[in-house]
PDB file of N, CA and C in Angstrom:
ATOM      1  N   UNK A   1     -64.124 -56.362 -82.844  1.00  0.00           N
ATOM      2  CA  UNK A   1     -64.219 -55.376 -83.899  1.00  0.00           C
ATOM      3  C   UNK A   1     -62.971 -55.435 -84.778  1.00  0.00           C
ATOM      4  N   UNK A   2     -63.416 -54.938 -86.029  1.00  0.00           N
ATOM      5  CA  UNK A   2     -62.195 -54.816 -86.738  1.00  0.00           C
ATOM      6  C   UNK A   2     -62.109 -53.949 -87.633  1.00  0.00           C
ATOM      7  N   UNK A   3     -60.593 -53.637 -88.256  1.00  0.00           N
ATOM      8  CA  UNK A   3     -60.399 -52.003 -88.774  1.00  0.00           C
ATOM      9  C   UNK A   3     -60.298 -52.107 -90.187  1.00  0.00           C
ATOM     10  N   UNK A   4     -61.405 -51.125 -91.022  1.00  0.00           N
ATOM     11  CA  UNK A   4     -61.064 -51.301 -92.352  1.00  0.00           C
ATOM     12  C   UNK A   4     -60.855 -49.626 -92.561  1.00  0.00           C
ATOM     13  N   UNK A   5     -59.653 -49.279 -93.195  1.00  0.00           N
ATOM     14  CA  UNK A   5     -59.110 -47.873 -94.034  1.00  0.00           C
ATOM     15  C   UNK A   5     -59.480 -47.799 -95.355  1.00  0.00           C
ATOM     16  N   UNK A   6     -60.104 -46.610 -95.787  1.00  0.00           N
ATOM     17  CA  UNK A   6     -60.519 -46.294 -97.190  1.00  0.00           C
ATOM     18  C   UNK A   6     -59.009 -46.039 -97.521  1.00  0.00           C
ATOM     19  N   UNK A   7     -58.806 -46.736 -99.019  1.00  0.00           N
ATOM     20  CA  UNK A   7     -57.787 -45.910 -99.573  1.00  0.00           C
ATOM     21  C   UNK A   7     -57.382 -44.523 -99.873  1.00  0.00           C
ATOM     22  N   UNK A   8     -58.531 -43.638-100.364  1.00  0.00           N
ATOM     23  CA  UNK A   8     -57.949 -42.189 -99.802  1.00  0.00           C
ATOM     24  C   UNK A   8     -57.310 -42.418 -98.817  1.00  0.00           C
ATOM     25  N   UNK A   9     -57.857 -42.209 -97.161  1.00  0.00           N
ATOM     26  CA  UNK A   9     -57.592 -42.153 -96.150  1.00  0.00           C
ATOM     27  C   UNK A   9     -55.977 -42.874 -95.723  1.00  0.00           C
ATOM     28  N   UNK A  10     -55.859 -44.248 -96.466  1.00  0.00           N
ATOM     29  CA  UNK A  10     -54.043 -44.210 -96.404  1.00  0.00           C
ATOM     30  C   UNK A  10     -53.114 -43.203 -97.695  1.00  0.00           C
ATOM     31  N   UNK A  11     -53.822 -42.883 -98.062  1.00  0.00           N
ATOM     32  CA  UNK A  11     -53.018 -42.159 -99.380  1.00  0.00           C
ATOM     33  C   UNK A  11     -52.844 -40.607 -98.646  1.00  0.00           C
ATOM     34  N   UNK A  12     -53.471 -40.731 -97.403  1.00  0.00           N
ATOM     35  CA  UNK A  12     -53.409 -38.992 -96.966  1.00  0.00           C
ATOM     36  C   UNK A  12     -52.176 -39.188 -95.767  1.00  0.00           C
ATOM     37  N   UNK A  13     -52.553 -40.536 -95.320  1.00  0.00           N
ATOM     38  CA  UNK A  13     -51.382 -40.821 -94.132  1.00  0.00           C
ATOM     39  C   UNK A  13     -50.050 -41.103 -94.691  1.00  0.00           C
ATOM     40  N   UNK A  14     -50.205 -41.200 -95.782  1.00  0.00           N
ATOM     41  CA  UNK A  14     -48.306 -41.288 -96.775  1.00  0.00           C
ATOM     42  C   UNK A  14     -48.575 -40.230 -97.427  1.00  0.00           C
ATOM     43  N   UNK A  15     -48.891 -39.231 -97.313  1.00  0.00           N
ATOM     44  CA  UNK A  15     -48.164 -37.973 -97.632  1.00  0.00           C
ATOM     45  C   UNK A  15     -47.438 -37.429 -96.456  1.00  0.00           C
ATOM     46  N   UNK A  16     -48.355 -37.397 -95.270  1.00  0.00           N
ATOM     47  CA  UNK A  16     -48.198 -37.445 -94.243  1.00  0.00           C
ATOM     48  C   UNK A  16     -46.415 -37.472 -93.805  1.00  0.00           C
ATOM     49  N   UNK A  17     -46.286 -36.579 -92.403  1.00  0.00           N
ATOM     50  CA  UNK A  17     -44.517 -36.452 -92.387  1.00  0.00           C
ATOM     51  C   UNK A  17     -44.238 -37.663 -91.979  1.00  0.00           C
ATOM     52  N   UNK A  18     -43.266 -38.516 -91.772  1.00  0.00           N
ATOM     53  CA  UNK A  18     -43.036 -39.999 -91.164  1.00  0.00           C
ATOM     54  C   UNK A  18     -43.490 -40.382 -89.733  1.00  0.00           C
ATOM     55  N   UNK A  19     -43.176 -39.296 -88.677  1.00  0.00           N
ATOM     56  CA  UNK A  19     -43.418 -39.337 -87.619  1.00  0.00           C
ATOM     57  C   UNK A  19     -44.635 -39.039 -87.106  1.00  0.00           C
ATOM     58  N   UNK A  20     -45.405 -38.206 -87.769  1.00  0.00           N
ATOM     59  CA  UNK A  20     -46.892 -38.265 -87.829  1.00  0.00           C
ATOM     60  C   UNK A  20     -47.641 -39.515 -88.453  1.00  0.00           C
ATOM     61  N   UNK A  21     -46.880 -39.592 -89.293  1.00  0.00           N
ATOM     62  CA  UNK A  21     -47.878 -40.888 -90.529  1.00  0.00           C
ATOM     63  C   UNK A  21     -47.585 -42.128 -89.358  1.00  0.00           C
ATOM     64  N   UNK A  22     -46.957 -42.622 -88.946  1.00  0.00           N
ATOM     65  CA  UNK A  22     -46.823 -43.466 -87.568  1.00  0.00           C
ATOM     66  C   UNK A  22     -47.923 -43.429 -86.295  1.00  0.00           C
ATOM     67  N   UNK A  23     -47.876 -42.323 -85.932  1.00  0.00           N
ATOM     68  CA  UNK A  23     -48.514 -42.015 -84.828  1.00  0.00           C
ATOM     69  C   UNK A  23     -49.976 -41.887 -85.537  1.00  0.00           C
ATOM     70  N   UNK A  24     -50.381 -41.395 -86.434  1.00  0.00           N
ATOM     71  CA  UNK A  24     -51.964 -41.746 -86.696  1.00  0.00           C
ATOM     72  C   UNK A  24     -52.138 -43.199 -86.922  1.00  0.00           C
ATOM     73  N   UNK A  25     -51.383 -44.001 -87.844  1.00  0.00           N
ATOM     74  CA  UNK A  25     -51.321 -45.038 -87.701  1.00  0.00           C
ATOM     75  C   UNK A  25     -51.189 -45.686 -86.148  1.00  0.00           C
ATOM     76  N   UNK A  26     -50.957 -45.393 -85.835  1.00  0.00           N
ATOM     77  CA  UNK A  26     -50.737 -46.274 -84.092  1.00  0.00           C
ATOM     78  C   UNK A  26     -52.401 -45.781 -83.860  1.00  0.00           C
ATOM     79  N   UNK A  27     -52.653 -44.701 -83.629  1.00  0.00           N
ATOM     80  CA  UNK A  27     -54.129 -44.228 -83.004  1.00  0.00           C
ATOM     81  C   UNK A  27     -55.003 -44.721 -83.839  1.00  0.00           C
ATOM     82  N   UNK A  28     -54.933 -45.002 -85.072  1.00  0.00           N
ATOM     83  CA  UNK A  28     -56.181 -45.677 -85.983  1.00  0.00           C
ATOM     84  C   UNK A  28     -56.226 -46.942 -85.511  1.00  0.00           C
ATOM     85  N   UNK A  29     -54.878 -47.993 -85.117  1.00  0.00           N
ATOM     86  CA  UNK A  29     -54.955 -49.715 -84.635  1.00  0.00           C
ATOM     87  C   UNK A  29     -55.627 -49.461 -83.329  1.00  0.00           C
ATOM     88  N   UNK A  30     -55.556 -48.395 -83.080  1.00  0.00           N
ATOM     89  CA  UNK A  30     -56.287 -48.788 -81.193  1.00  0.00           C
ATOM     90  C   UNK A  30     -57.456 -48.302 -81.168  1.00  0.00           C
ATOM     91  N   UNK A  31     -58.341 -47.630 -82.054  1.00  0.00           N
ATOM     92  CA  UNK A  31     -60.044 -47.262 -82.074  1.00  0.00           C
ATOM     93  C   UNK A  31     -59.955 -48.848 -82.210  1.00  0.00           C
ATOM     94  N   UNK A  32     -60.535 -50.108 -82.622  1.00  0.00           N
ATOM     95  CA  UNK A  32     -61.300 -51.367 -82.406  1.00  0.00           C
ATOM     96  C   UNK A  32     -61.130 -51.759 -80.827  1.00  0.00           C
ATOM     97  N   UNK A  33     -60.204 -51.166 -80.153  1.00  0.00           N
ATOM     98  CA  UNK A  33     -59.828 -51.568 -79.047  1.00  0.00           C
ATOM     99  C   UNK A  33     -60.672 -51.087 -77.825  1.00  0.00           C
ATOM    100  N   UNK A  34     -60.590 -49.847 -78.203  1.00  0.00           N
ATOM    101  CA  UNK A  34     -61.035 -48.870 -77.207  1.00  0.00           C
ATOM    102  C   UNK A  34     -63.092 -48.330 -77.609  1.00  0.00           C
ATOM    103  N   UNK A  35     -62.955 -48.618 -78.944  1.00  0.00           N
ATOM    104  CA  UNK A  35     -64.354 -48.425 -79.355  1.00  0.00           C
ATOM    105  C   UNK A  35     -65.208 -49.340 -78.634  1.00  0.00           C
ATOM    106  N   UNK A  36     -66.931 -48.654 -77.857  1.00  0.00           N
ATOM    107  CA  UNK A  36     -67.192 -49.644 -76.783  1.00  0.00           C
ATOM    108  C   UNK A  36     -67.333 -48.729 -75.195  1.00  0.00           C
ATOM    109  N   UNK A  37     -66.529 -48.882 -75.115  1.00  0.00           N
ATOM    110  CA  UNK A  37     -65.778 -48.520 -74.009  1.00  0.00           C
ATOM    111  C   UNK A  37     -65.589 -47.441 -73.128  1.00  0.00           C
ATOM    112  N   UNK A  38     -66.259 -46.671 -73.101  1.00  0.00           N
ATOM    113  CA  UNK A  38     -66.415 -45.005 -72.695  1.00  0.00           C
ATOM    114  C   UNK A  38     -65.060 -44.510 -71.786  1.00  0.00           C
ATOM    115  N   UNK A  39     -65.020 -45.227 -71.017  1.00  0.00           N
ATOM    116  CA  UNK A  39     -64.086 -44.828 -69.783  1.00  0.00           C
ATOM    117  C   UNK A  39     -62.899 -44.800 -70.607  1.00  0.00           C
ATOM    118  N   UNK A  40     -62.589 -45.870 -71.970  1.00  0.00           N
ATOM    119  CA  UNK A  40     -61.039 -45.339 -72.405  1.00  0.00           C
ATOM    120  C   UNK A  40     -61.160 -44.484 -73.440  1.00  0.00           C
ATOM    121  N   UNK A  41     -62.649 -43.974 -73.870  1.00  0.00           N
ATOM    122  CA  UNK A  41     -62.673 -43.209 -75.131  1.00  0.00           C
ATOM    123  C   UNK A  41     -61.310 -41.588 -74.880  1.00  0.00           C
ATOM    124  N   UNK A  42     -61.485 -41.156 -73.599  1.00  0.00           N
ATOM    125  CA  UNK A  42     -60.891 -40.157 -73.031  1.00  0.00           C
ATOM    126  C   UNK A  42     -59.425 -40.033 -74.250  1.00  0.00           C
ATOM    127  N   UNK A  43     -58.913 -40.994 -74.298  1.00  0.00           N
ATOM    128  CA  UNK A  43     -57.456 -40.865 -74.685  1.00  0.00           C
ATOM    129  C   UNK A  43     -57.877 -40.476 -76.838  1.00  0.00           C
ATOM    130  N   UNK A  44     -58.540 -41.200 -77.581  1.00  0.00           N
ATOM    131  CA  UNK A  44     -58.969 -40.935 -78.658  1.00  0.00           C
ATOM    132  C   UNK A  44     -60.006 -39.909 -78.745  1.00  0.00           C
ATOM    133  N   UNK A  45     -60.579 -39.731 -77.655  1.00  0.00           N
ATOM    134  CA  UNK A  45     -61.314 -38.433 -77.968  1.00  0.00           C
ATOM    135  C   UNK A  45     -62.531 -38.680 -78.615  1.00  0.00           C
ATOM    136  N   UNK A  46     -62.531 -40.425 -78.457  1.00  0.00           N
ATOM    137  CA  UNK A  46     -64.127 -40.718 -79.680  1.00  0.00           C
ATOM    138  C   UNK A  46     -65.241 -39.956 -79.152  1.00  0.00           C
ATOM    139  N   UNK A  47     -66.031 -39.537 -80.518  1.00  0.00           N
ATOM    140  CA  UNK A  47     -67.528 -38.990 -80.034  1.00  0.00           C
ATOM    141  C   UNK A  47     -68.586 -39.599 -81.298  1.00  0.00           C
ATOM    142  N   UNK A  48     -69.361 -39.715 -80.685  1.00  0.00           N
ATOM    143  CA  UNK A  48     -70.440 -39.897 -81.826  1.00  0.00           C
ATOM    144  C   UNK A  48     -70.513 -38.793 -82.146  1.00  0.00           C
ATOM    145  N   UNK A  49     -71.092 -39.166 -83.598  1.00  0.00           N
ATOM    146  CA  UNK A  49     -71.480 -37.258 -84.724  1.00  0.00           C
ATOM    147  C   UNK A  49     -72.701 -37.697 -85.384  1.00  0.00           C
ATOM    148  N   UNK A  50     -72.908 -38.925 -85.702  1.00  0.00           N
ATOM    149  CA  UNK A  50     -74.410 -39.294 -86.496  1.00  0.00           C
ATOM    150  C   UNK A  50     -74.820 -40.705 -85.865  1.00  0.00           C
ATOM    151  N   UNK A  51     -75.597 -40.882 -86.374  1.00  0.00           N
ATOM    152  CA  UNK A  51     -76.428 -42.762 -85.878  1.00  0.00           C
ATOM    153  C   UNK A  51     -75.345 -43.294 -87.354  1.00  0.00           C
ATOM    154  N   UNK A  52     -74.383 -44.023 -86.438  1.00  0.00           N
ATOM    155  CA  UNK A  52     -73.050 -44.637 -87.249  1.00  0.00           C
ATOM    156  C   UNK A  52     -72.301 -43.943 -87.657  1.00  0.00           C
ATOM    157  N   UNK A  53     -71.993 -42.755 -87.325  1.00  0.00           N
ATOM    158  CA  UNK A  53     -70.728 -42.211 -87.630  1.00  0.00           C
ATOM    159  C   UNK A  53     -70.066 -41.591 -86.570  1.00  0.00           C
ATOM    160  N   UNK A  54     -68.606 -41.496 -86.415  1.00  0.00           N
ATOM    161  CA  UNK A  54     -67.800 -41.554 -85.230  1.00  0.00           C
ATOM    162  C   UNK A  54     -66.811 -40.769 -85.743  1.00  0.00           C
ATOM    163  N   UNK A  55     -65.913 -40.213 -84.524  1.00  0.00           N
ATOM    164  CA  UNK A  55     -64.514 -39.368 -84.782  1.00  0.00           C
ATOM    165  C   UNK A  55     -63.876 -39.985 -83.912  1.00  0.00           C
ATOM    166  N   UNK A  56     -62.791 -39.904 -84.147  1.00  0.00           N
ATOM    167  CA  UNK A  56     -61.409 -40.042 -82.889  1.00  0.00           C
ATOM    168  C   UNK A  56     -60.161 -38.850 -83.676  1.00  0.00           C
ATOM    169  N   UNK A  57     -60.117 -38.596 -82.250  1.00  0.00           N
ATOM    170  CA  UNK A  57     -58.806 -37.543 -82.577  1.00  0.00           C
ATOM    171  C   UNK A  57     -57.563 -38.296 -82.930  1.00  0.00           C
ATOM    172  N   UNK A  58     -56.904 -38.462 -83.689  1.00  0.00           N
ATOM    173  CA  UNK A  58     -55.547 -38.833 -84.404  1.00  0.00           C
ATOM    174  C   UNK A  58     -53.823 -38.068 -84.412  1.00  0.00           C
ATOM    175  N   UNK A  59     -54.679 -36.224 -83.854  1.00  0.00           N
ATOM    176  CA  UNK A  59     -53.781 -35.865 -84.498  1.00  0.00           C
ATOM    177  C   UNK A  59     -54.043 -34.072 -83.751  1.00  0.00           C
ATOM    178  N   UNK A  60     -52.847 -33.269 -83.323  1.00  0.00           N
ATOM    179  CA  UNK A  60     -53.670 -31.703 -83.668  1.00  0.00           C
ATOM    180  C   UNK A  60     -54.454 -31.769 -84.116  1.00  0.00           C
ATOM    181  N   UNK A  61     -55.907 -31.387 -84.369  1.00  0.00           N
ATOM    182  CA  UNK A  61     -56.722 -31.129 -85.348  1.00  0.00           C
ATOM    183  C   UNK A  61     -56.715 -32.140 -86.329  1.00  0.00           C
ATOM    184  N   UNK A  62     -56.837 -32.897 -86.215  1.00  0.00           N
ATOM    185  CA  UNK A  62     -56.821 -34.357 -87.309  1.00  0.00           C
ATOM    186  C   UNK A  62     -57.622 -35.384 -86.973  1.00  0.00           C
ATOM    187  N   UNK A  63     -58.874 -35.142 -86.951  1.00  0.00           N
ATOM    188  CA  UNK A  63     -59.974 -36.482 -86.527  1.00  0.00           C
ATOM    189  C   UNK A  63     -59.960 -37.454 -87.802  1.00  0.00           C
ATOM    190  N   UNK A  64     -60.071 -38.412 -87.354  1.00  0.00           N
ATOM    191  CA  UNK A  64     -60.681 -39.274 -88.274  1.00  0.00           C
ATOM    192  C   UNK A  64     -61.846 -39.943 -87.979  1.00  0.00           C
ATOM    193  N   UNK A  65     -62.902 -39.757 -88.999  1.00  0.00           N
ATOM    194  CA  UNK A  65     -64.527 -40.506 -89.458  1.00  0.00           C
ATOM    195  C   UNK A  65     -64.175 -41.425 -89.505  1.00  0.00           C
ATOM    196  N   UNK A  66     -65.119 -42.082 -88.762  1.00  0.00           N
ATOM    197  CA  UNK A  66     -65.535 -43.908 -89.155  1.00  0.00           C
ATOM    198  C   UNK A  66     -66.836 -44.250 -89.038  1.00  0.00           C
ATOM    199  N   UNK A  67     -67.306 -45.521 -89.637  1.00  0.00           N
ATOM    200  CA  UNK A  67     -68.109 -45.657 -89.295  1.00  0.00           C
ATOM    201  C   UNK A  67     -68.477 -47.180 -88.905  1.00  0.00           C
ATOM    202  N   UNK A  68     -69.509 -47.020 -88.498  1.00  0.00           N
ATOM    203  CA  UNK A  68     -69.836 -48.705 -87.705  1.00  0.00           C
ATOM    204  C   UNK A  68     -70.422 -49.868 -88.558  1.00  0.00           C
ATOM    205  N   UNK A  69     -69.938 -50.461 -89.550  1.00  0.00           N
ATOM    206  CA  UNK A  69     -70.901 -51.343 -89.689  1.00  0.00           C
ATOM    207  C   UNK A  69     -70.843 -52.893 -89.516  1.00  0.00           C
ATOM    208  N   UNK A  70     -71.847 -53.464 -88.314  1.00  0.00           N
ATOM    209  CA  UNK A  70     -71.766 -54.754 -87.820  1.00  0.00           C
ATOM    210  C   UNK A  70     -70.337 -54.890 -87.331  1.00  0.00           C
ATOM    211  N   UNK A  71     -69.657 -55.961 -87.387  1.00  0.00           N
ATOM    212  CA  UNK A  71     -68.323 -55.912 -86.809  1.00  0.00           C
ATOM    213  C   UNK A  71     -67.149 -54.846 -87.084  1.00  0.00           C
ATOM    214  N   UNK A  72     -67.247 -54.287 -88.260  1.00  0.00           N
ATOM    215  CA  UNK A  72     -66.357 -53.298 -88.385  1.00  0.00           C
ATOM    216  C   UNK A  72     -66.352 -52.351 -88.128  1.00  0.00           C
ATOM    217  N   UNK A  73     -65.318 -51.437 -88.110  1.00  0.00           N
ATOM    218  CA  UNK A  73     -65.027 -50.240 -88.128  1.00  0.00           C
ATOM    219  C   UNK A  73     -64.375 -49.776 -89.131  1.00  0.00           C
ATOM    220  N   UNK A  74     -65.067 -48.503 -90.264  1.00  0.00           N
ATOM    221  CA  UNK A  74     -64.707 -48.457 -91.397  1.00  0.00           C
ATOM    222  C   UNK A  74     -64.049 -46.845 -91.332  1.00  0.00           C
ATOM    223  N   UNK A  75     -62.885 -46.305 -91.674  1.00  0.00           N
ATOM    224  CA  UNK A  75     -62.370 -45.445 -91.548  1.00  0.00           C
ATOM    225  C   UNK A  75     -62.444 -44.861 -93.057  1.00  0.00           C
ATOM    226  N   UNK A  76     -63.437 -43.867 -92.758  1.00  0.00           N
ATOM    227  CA  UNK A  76     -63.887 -43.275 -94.060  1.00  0.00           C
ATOM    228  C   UNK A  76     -63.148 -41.946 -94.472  1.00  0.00           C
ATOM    229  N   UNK A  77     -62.407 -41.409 -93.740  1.00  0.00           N
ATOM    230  CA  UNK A  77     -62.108 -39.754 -93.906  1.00  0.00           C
ATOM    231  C   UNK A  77     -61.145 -39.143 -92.587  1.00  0.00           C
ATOM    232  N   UNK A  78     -60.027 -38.697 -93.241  1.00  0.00           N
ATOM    233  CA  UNK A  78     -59.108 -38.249 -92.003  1.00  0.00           C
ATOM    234  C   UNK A  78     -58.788 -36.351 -92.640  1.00  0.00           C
ATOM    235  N   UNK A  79     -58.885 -35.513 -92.271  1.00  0.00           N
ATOM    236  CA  UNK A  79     -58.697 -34.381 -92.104  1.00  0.00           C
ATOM    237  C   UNK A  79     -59.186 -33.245 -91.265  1.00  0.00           C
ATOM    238  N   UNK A  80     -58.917 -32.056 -91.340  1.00  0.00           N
ATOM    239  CA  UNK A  80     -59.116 -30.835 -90.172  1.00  0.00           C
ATOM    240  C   UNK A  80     -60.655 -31.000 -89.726  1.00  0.00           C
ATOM    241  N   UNK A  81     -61.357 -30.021 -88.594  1.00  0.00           N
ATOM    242  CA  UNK A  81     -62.202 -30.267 -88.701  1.00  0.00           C
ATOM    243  C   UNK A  81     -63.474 -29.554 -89.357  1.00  0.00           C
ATOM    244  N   UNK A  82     -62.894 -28.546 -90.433  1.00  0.00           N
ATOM    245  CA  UNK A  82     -63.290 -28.046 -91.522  1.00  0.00           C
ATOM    246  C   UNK A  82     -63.779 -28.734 -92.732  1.00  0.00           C
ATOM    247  N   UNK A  83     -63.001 -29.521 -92.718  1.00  0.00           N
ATOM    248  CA  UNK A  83     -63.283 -30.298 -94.117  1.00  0.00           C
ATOM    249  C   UNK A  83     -63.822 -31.806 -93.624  1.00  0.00           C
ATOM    250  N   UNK A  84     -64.018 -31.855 -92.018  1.00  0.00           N
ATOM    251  CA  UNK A  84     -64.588 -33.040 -91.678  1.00  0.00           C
ATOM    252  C   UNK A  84     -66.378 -32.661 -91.699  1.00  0.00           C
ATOM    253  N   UNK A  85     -66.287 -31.243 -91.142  1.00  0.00           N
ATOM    254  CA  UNK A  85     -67.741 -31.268 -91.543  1.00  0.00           C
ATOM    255  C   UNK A  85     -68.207 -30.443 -93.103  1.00  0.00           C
ATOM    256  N   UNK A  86     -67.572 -30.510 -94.194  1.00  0.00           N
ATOM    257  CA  UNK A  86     -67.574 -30.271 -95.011  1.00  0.00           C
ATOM    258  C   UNK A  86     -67.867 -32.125 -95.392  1.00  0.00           C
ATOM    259  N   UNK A  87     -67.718 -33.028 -95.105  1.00  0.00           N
ATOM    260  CA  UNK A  87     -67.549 -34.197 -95.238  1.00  0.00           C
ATOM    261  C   UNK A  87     -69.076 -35.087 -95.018  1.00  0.00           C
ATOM    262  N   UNK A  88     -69.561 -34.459 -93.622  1.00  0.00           N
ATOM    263  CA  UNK A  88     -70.535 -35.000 -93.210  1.00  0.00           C
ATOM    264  C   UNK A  88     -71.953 -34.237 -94.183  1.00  0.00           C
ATOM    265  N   UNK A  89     -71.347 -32.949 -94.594  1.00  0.00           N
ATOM    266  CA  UNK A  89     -72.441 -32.620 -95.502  1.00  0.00           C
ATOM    267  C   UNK A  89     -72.785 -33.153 -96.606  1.00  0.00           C
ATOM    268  N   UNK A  90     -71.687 -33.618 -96.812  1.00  0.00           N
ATOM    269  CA  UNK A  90     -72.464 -34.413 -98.303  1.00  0.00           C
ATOM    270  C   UNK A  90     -73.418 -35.996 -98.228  1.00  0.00           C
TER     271      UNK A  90
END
């Protein structure tokens, strides 16, 4: 698998404080890793939410959407989980 970031989605992780913007970054390189895998989902917190769409926890309250297509993993949307399902509604 492999990881593709919407540009929003890095434009939210550099606003982001340094030491956070790191650490989501670290947890976004290891969903291709762990995606699959149930027994290590535990640590990202992945869940399915639709037929191809996915969360992993990143953060306090900071999931990030992805979604599946064929080899990738496309990271569509990182915020609370207010505005994540404000997200899935549209």
């Amino acid at each position: 698998m492999q990881l593709a970031v919407k540009n929003r989605v890095l434009d939210i992780i550099a606003e982001l404080p340094e030491p956070q913007a790191a650490n989501v970054t670290e947890v976004l390189e290891a969903i291709p890793a762990e995606f699959g895998r149930p027994h290590l989902h535990g640590g990202l917190g992945i869940r399915h939410l639709r037929p191809g769409i996915y969360e992993a926890r990143v953060g306090l309250d900071l999931p990030a959407v992805f979604t599946r297509e064929g080899d990738w993993l496309r990271v569509q949307f990182l915020g609370n989980h207010d505005a994540v399902r404000r997200w899935l509604r549209k």
